[in-house]
C-alpha atoms as a PDB file:
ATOM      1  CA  UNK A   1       0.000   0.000   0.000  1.00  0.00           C
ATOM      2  CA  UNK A   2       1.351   3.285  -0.704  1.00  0.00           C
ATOM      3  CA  UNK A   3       1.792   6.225   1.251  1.00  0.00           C
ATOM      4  CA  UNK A   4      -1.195   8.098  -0.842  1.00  0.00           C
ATOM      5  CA  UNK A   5      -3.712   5.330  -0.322  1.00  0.00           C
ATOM      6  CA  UNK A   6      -3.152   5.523   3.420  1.00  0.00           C
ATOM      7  CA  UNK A   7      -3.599   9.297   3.314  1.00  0.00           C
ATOM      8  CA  UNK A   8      -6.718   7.889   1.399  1.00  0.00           C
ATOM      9  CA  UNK A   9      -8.028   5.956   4.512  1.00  0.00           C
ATOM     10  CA  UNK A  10      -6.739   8.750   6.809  1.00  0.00           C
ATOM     11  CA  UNK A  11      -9.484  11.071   5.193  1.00  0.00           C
ATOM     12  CA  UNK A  12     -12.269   8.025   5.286  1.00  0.00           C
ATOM     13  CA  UNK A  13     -11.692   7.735   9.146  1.00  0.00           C
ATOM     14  CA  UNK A  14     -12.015  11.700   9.503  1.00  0.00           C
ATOM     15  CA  UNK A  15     -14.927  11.670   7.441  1.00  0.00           C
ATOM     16  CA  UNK A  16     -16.680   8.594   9.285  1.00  0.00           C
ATOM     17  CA  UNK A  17     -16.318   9.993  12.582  1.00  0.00           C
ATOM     18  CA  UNK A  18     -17.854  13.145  11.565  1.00  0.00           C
ATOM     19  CA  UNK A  19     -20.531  11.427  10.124  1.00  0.00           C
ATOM     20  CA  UNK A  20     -21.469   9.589  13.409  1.00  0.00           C
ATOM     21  CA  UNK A  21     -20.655  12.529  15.469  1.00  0.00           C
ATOM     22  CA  UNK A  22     -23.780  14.100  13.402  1.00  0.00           C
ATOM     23  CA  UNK A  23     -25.907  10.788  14.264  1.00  0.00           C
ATOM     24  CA  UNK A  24     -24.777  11.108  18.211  1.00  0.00           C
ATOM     25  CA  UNK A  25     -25.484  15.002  18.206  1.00  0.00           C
ATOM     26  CA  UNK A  26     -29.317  14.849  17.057  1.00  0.00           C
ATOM     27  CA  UNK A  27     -32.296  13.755  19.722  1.00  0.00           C
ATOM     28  CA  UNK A  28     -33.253  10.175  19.844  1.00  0.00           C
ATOM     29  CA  UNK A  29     -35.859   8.808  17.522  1.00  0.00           C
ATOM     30  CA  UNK A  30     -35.988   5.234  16.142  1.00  0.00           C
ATOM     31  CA  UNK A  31     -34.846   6.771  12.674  1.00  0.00           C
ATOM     32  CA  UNK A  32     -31.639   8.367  14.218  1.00  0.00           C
ATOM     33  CA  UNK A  33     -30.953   5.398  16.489  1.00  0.00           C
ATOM     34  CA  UNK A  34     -31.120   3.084  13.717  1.00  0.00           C
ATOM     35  CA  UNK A  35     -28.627   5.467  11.634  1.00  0.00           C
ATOM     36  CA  UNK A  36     -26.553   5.706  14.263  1.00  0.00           C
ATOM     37  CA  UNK A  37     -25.800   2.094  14.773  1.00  0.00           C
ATOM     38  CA  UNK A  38     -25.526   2.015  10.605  1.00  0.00           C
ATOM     39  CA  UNK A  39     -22.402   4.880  10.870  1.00  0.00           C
ATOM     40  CA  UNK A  40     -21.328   3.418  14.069  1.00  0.00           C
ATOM     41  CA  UNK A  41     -20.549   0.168  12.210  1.00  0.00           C
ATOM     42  CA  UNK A  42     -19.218   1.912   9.122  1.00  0.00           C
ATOM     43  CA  UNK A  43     -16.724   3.597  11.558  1.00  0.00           C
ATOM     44  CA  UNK A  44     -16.217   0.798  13.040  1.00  0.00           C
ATOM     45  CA  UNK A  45     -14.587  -0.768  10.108  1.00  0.00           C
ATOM     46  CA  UNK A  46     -12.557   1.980   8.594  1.00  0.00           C
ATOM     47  CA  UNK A  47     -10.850   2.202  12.156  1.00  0.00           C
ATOM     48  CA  UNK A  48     -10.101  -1.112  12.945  1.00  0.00           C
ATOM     49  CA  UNK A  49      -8.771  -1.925   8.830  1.00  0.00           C
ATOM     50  CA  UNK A  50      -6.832   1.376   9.223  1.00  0.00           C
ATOM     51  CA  UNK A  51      -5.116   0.443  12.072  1.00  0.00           C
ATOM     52  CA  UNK A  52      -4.158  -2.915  10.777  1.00  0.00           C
ATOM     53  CA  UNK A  53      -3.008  -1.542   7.650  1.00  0.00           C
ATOM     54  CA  UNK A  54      -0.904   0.627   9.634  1.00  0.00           C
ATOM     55  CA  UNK A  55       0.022  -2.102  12.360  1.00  0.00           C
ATOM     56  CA  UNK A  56       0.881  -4.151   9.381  1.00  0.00           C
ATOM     57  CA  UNK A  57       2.578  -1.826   7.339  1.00  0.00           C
ATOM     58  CA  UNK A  58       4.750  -1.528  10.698  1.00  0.00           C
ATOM     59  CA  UNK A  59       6.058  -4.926  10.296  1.00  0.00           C
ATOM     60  CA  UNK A  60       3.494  -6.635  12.457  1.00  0.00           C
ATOM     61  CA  UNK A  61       0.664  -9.737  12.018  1.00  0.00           C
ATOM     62  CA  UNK A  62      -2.847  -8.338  12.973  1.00  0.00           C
ATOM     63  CA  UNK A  63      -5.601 -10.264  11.799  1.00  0.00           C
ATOM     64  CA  UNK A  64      -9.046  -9.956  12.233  1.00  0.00           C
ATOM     65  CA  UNK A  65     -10.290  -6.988  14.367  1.00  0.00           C
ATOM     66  CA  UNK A  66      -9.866  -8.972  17.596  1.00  0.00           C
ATOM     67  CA  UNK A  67      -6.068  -9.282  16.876  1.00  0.00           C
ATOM     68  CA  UNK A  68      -5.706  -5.764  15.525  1.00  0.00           C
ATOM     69  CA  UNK A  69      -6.772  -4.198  18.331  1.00  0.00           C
ATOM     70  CA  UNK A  70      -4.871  -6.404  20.821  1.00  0.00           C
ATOM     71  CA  UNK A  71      -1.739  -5.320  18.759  1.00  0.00           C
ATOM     72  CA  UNK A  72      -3.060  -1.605  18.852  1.00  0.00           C
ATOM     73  CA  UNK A  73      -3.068  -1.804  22.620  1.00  0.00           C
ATOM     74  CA  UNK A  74       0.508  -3.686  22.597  1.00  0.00           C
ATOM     75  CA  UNK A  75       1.827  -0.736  20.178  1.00  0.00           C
ATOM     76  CA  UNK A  76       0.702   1.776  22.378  1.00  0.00           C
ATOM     77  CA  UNK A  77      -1.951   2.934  20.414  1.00  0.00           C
ATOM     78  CA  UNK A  78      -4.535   1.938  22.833  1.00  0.00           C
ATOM     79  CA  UNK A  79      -3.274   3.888  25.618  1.00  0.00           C
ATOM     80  CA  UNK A  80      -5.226   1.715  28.760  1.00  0.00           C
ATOM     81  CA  UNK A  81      -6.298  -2.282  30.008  1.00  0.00           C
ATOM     82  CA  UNK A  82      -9.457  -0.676  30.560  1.00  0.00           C
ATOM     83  CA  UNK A  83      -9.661   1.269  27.231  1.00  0.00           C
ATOM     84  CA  UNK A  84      -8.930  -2.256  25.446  1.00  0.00           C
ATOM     85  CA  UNK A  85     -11.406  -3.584  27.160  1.00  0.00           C
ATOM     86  CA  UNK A  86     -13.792  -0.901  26.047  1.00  0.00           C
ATOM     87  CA  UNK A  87     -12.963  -1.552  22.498  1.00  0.00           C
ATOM     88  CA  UNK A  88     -13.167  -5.026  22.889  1.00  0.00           C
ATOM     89  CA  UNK A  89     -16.779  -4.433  24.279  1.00  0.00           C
ATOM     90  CA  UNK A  90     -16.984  -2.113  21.105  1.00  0.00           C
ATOM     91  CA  UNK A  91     -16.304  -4.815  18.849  1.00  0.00           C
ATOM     92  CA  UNK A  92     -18.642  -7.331  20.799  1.00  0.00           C
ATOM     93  CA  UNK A  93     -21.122  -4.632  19.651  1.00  0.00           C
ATOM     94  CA  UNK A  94     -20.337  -4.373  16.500  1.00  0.00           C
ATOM     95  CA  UNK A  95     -20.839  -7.915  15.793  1.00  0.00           C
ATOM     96  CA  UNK A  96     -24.195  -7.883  17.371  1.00  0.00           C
ATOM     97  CA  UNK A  97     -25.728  -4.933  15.267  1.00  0.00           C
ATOM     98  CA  UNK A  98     -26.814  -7.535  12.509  1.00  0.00           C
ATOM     99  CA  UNK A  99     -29.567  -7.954  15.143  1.00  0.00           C
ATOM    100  CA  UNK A 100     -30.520  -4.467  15.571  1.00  0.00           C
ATOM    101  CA  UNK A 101     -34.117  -5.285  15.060  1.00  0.00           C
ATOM    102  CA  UNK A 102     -34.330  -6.235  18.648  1.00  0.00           C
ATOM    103  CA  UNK A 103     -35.473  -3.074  19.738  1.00  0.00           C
ATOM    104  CA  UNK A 104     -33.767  -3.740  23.133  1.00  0.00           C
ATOM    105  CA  UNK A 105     -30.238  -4.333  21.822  1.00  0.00           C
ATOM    106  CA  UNK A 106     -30.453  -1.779  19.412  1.00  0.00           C
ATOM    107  CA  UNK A 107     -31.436   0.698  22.075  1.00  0.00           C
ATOM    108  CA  UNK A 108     -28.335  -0.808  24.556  1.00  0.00           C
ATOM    109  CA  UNK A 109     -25.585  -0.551  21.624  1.00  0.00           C
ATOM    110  CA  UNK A 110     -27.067   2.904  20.474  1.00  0.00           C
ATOM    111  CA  UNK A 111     -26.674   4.323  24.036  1.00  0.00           C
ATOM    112  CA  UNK A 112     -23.034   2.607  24.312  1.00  0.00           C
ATOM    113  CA  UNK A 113     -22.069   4.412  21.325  1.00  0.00           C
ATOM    114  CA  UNK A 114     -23.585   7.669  22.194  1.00  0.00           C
ATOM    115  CA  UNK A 115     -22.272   7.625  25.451  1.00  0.00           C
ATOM    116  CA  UNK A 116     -19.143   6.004  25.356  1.00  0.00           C
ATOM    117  CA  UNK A 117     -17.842   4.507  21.471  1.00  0.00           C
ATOM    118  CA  UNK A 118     -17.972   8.021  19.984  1.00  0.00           C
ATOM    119  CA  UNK A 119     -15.593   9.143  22.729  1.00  0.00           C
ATOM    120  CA  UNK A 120     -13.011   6.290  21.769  1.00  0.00           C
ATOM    121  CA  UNK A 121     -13.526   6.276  18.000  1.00  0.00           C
ATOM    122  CA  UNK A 122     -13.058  10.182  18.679  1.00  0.00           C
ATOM    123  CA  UNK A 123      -9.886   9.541  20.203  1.00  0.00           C
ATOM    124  CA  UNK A 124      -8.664   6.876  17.762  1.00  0.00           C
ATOM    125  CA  UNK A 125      -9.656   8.931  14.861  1.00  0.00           C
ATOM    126  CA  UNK A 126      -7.359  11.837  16.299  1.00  0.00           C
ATOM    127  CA  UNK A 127      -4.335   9.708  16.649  1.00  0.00           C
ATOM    128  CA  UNK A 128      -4.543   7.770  13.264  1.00  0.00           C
ATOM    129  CA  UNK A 129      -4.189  11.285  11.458  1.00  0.00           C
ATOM    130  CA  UNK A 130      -1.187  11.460  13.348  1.00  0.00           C
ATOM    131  CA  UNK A 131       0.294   8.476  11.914  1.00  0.00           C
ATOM    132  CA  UNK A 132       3.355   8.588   9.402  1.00  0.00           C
ATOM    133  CA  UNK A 133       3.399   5.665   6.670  1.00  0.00           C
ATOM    134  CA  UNK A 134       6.877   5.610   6.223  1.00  0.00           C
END
Protein backbone atom coordinates (compact mmCIF):
# COMPACT_ATOMS: atom_id res chain seq x y z
CA UNK A 1 0.00 0.00 0.00
CA UNK A 2 1.35 3.28 -0.70
CA UNK A 3 1.79 6.23 1.25
CA UNK A 4 -1.19 8.10 -0.84
CA UNK A 5 -3.71 5.33 -0.32
CA UNK A 6 -3.15 5.52 3.42
CA UNK A 7 -3.60 9.30 3.31
CA UNK A 8 -6.72 7.89 1.40
CA UNK A 9 -8.03 5.96 4.51
CA UNK A 10 -6.74 8.75 6.81
CA UNK A 11 -9.48 11.07 5.19
CA UNK A 12 -12.27 8.03 5.29
CA UNK A 13 -11.69 7.73 9.15
CA UNK A 14 -12.01 11.70 9.50
CA UNK A 15 -14.93 11.67 7.44
CA UNK A 16 -16.68 8.59 9.29
CA UNK A 17 -16.32 9.99 12.58
CA UNK A 18 -17.85 13.14 11.56
CA UNK A 19 -20.53 11.43 10.12
CA UNK A 20 -21.47 9.59 13.41
CA UNK A 21 -20.66 12.53 15.47
CA UNK A 22 -23.78 14.10 13.40
CA UNK A 23 -25.91 10.79 14.26
CA UNK A 24 -24.78 11.11 18.21
CA UNK A 25 -25.48 15.00 18.21
CA UNK A 26 -29.32 14.85 17.06
CA UNK A 27 -32.30 13.76 19.72
CA UNK A 28 -33.25 10.18 19.84
CA UNK A 29 -35.86 8.81 17.52
CA UNK A 30 -35.99 5.23 16.14
CA UNK A 31 -34.85 6.77 12.67
CA UNK A 32 -31.64 8.37 14.22
CA UNK A 33 -30.95 5.40 16.49
CA UNK A 34 -31.12 3.08 13.72
CA UNK A 35 -28.63 5.47 11.63
CA UNK A 36 -26.55 5.71 14.26
CA UNK A 37 -25.80 2.09 14.77
CA UNK A 38 -25.53 2.02 10.60
CA UNK A 39 -22.40 4.88 10.87
CA UNK A 40 -21.33 3.42 14.07
CA UNK A 41 -20.55 0.17 12.21
CA UNK A 42 -19.22 1.91 9.12
CA UNK A 43 -16.72 3.60 11.56
CA UNK A 44 -16.22 0.80 13.04
CA UNK A 45 -14.59 -0.77 10.11
CA UNK A 46 -12.56 1.98 8.59
CA UNK A 47 -10.85 2.20 12.16
CA UNK A 48 -10.10 -1.11 12.95
CA UNK A 49 -8.77 -1.93 8.83
CA UNK A 50 -6.83 1.38 9.22
CA UNK A 51 -5.12 0.44 12.07
CA UNK A 52 -4.16 -2.92 10.78
CA UNK A 53 -3.01 -1.54 7.65
CA UNK A 54 -0.90 0.63 9.63
CA UNK A 55 0.02 -2.10 12.36
CA UNK A 56 0.88 -4.15 9.38
CA UNK A 57 2.58 -1.83 7.34
CA UNK A 58 4.75 -1.53 10.70
CA UNK A 59 6.06 -4.93 10.30
CA UNK A 60 3.49 -6.63 12.46
CA UNK A 61 0.66 -9.74 12.02
CA UNK A 62 -2.85 -8.34 12.97
CA UNK A 63 -5.60 -10.26 11.80
CA UNK A 64 -9.05 -9.96 12.23
CA UNK A 65 -10.29 -6.99 14.37
CA UNK A 66 -9.87 -8.97 17.60
CA UNK A 67 -6.07 -9.28 16.88
CA UNK A 68 -5.71 -5.76 15.53
CA UNK A 69 -6.77 -4.20 18.33
CA UNK A 70 -4.87 -6.40 20.82
CA UNK A 71 -1.74 -5.32 18.76
CA UNK A 72 -3.06 -1.60 18.85
CA UNK A 73 -3.07 -1.80 22.62
CA UNK A 74 0.51 -3.69 22.60
CA UNK A 75 1.83 -0.74 20.18
CA UNK A 76 0.70 1.78 22.38
CA UNK A 77 -1.95 2.93 20.41
CA UNK A 78 -4.53 1.94 22.83
CA UNK A 79 -3.27 3.89 25.62
CA UNK A 80 -5.23 1.71 28.76
CA UNK A 81 -6.30 -2.28 30.01
CA UNK A 82 -9.46 -0.68 30.56
CA UNK A 83 -9.66 1.27 27.23
CA UNK A 84 -8.93 -2.26 25.45
CA UNK A 85 -11.41 -3.58 27.16
CA UNK A 86 -13.79 -0.90 26.05
CA UNK A 87 -12.96 -1.55 22.50
CA UNK A 88 -13.17 -5.03 22.89
CA UNK A 89 -16.78 -4.43 24.28
CA UNK A 90 -16.98 -2.11 21.11
CA UNK A 91 -16.30 -4.81 18.85
CA UNK A 92 -18.64 -7.33 20.80
CA UNK A 93 -21.12 -4.63 19.65
CA UNK A 94 -20.34 -4.37 16.50
CA UNK A 95 -20.84 -7.91 15.79
CA UNK A 96 -24.20 -7.88 17.37
CA UNK A 97 -25.73 -4.93 15.27
CA UNK A 98 -26.81 -7.54 12.51
CA UNK A 99 -29.57 -7.95 15.14
CA UNK A 100 -30.52 -4.47 15.57
CA UNK A 101 -34.12 -5.29 15.06
CA UNK A 102 -34.33 -6.23 18.65
CA UNK A 103 -35.47 -3.07 19.74
CA UNK A 104 -33.77 -3.74 23.13
CA UNK A 105 -30.24 -4.33 21.82
CA UNK A 106 -30.45 -1.78 19.41
CA UNK A 107 -31.44 0.70 22.08
CA UNK A 108 -28.33 -0.81 24.56
CA UNK A 109 -25.58 -0.55 21.62
CA UNK A 110 -27.07 2.90 20.47
CA UNK A 111 -26.67 4.32 24.04
CA UNK A 112 -23.03 2.61 24.31
CA UNK A 113 -22.07 4.41 21.32
CA UNK A 114 -23.59 7.67 22.19
CA UNK A 115 -22.27 7.63 25.45
CA UNK A 116 -19.14 6.00 25.36
CA UNK A 117 -17.84 4.51 21.47
CA UNK A 118 -17.97 8.02 19.98
CA UNK A 119 -15.59 9.14 22.73
CA UNK A 120 -13.01 6.29 21.77
CA UNK A 121 -13.53 6.28 18.00
CA UNK A 122 -13.06 10.18 18.68
CA UNK A 123 -9.89 9.54 20.20
CA UNK A 124 -8.66 6.88 17.76
CA UNK A 125 -9.66 8.93 14.86
CA UNK A 126 -7.36 11.84 16.30
CA UNK A 127 -4.34 9.71 16.65
CA UNK A 128 -4.54 7.77 13.26
CA UNK A 129 -4.19 11.28 11.46
CA UNK A 130 -1.19 11.46 13.35
CA UNK A 131 0.29 8.48 11.91
CA UNK A 132 3.35 8.59 9.40
CA UNK A 133 3.40 5.66 6.67
CA UNK A 134 6.88 5.61 6.22
Amino acid sequence: MSKERFAERQDNVRESITRLAEAVERPETELIRDATIQRFEFTFEVVWKTLKLYLEHQGHECGGPRMTLKKAFSEGLISTLEEADDWLQMLEDRNLTSHAYDAYLAGQIYHNISQNYIFLLTRMAEKIQTLKWE
